[in-house]
N, C-alpha and C. Protein backbone atom coordinates (compact mmCIF):
# COMPACT_ATOMS: atom_id res chain seq x y z
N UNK A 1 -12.54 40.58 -0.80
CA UNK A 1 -11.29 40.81 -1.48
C UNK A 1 -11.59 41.19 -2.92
N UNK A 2 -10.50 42.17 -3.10
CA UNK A 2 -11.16 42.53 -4.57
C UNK A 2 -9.23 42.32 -5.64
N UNK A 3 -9.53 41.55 -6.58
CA UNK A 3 -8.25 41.66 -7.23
C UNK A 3 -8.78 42.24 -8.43
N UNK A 4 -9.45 42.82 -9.26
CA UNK A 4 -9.46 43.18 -9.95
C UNK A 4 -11.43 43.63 -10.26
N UNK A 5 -11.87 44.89 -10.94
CA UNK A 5 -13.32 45.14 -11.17
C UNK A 5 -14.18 43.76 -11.32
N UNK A 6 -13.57 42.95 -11.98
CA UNK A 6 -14.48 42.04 -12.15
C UNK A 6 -14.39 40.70 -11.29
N UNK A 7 -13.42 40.48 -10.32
CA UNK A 7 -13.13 39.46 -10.05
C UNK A 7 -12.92 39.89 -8.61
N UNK A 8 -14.13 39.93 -7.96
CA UNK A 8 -14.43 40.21 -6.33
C UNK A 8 -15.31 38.92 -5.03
N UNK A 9 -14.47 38.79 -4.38
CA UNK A 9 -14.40 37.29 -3.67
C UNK A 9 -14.62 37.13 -2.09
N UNK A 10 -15.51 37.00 -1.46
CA UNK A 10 -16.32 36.92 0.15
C UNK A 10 -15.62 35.93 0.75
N UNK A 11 -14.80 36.14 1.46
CA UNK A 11 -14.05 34.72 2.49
C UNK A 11 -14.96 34.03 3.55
N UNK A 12 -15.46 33.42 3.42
CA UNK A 12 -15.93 32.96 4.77
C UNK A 12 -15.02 31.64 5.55
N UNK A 13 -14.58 32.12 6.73
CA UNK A 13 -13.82 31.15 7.41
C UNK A 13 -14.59 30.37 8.63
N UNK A 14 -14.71 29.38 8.75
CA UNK A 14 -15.65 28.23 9.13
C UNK A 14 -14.59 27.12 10.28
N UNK A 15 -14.42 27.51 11.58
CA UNK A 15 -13.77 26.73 12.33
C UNK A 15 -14.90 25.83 13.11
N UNK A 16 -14.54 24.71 13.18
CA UNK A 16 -15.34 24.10 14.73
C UNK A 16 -14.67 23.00 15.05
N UNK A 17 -14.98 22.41 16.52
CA UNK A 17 -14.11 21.88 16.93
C UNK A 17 -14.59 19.79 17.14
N UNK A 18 -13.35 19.73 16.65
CA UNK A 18 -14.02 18.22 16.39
C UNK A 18 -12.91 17.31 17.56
N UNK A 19 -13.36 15.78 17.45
CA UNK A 19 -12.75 14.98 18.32
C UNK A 19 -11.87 13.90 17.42
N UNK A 20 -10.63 13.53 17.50
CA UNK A 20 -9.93 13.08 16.85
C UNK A 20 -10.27 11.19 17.25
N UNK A 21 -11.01 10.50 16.15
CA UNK A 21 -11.35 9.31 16.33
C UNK A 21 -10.93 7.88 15.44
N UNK A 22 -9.97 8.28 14.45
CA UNK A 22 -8.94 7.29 13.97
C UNK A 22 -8.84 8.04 12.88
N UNK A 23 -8.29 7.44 11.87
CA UNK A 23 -7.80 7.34 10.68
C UNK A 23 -6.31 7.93 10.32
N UNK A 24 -5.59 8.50 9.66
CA UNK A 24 -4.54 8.79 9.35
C UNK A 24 -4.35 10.41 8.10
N UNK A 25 -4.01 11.45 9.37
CA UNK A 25 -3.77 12.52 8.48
C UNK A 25 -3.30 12.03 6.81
N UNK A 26 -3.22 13.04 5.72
CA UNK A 26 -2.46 12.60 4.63
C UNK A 26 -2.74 14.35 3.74
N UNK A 27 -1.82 14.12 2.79
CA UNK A 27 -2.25 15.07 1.60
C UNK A 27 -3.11 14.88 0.81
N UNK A 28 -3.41 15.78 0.14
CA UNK A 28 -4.44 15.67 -0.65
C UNK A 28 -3.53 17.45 -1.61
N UNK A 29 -4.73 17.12 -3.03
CA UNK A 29 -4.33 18.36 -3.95
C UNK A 29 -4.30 19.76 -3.62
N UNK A 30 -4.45 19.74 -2.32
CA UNK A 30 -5.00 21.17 -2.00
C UNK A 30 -4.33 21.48 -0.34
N UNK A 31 -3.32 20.52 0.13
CA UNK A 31 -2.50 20.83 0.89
C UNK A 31 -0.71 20.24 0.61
N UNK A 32 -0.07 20.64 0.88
CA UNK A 32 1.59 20.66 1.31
C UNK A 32 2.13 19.94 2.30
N UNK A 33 1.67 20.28 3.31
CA UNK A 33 1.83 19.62 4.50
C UNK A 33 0.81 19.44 5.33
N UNK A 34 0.77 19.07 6.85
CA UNK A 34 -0.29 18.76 7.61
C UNK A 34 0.78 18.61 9.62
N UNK A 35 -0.50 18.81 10.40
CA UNK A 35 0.39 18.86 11.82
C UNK A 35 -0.88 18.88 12.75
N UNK A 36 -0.30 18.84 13.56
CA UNK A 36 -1.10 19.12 15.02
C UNK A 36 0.04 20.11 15.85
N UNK A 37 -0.78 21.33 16.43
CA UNK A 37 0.05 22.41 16.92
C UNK A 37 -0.42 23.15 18.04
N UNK A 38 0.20 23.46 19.39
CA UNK A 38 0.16 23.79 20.40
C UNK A 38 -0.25 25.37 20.08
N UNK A 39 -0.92 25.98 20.76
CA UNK A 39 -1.07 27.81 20.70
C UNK A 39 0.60 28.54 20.77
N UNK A 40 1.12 27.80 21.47
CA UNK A 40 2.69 28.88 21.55
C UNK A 40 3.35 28.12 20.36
N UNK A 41 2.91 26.71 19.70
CA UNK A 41 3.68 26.69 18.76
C UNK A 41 3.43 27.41 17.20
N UNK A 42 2.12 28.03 17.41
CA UNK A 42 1.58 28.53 16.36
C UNK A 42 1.66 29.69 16.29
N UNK A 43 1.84 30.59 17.43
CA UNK A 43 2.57 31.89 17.65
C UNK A 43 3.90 31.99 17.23
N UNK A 44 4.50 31.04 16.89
CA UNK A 44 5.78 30.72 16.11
C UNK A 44 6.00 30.75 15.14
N UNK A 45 4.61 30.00 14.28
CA UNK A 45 4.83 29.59 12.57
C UNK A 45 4.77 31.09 12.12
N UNK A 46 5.12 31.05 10.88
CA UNK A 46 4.83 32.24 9.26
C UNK A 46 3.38 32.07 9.35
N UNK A 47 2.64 32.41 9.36
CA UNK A 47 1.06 32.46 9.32
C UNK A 47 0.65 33.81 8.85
N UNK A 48 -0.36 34.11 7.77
CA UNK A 48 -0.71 34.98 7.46
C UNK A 48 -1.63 35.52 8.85
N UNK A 49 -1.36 37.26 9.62
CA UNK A 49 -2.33 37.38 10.42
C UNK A 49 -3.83 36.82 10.50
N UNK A 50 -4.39 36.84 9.48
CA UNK A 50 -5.88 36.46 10.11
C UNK A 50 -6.19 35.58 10.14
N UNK A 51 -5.10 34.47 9.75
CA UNK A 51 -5.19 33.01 9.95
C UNK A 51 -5.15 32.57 11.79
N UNK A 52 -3.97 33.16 12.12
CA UNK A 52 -3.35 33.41 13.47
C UNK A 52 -4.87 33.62 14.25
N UNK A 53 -5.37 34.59 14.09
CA UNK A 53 -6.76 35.19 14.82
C UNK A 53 -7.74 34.29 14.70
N UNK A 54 -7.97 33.52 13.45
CA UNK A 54 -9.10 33.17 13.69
C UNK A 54 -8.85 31.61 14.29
N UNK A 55 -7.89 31.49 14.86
CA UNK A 55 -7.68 29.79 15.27
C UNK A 55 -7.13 30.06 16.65
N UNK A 56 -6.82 31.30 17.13
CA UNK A 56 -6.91 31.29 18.65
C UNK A 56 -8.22 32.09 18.89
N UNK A 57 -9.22 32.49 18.35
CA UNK A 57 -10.51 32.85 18.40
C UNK A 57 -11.42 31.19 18.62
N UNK A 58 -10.83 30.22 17.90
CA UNK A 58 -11.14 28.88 17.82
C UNK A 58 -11.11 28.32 19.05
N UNK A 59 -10.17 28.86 19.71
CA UNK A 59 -9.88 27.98 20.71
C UNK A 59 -9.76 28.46 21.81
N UNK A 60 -10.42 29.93 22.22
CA UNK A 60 -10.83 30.45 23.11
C UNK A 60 -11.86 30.09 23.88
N UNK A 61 -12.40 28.64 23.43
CA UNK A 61 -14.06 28.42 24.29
C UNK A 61 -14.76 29.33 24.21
N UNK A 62 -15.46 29.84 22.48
CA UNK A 62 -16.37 31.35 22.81
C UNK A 62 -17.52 29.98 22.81
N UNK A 63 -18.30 30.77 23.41
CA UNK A 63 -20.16 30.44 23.30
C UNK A 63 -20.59 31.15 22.45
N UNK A 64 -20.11 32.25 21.88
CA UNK A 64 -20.63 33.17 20.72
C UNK A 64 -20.10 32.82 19.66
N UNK A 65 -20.98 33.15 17.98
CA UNK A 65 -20.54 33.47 17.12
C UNK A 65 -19.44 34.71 17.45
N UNK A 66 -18.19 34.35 16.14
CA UNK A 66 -17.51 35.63 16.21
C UNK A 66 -17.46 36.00 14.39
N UNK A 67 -17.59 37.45 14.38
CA UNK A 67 -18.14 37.82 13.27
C UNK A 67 -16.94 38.94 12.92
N UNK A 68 -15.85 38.76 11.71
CA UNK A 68 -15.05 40.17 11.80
C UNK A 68 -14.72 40.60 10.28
């Protein structure tokens, strides 16, 4: 991403899949809200596209890296 000549920025997005073993969702400074969400319920939300992609890419059971 580039917003300006000097101020150019590499996303790397980092999913994997974990097992839910206690504690208690919460906020923190750097989120709003928080959920647990079904694939058709997430085909629902406002989601920026490549958010959308890369979390049913998540949860496709790849055996591969996916690289885009």
């Amino acid at each position: 991403m580039v917003y300006s000549e000097s101020d150019r920025f590499q996303i790397v997005a980092i999913h994997f899949e974990a097992e839910l073993t206690g504690g208690v969702l919460g906020l923190s400074d750097e989120t709003i809200d928080f959920g647990y969400f079904s694939l058709d319920e997430i085909e629902r939300i406002d989601l920026i596209q490549s958010h959308r992609e890369r979390i049913i890419d998540s949860m496709g059971e790849q055996t591969k890296t996916i690289v885009k």
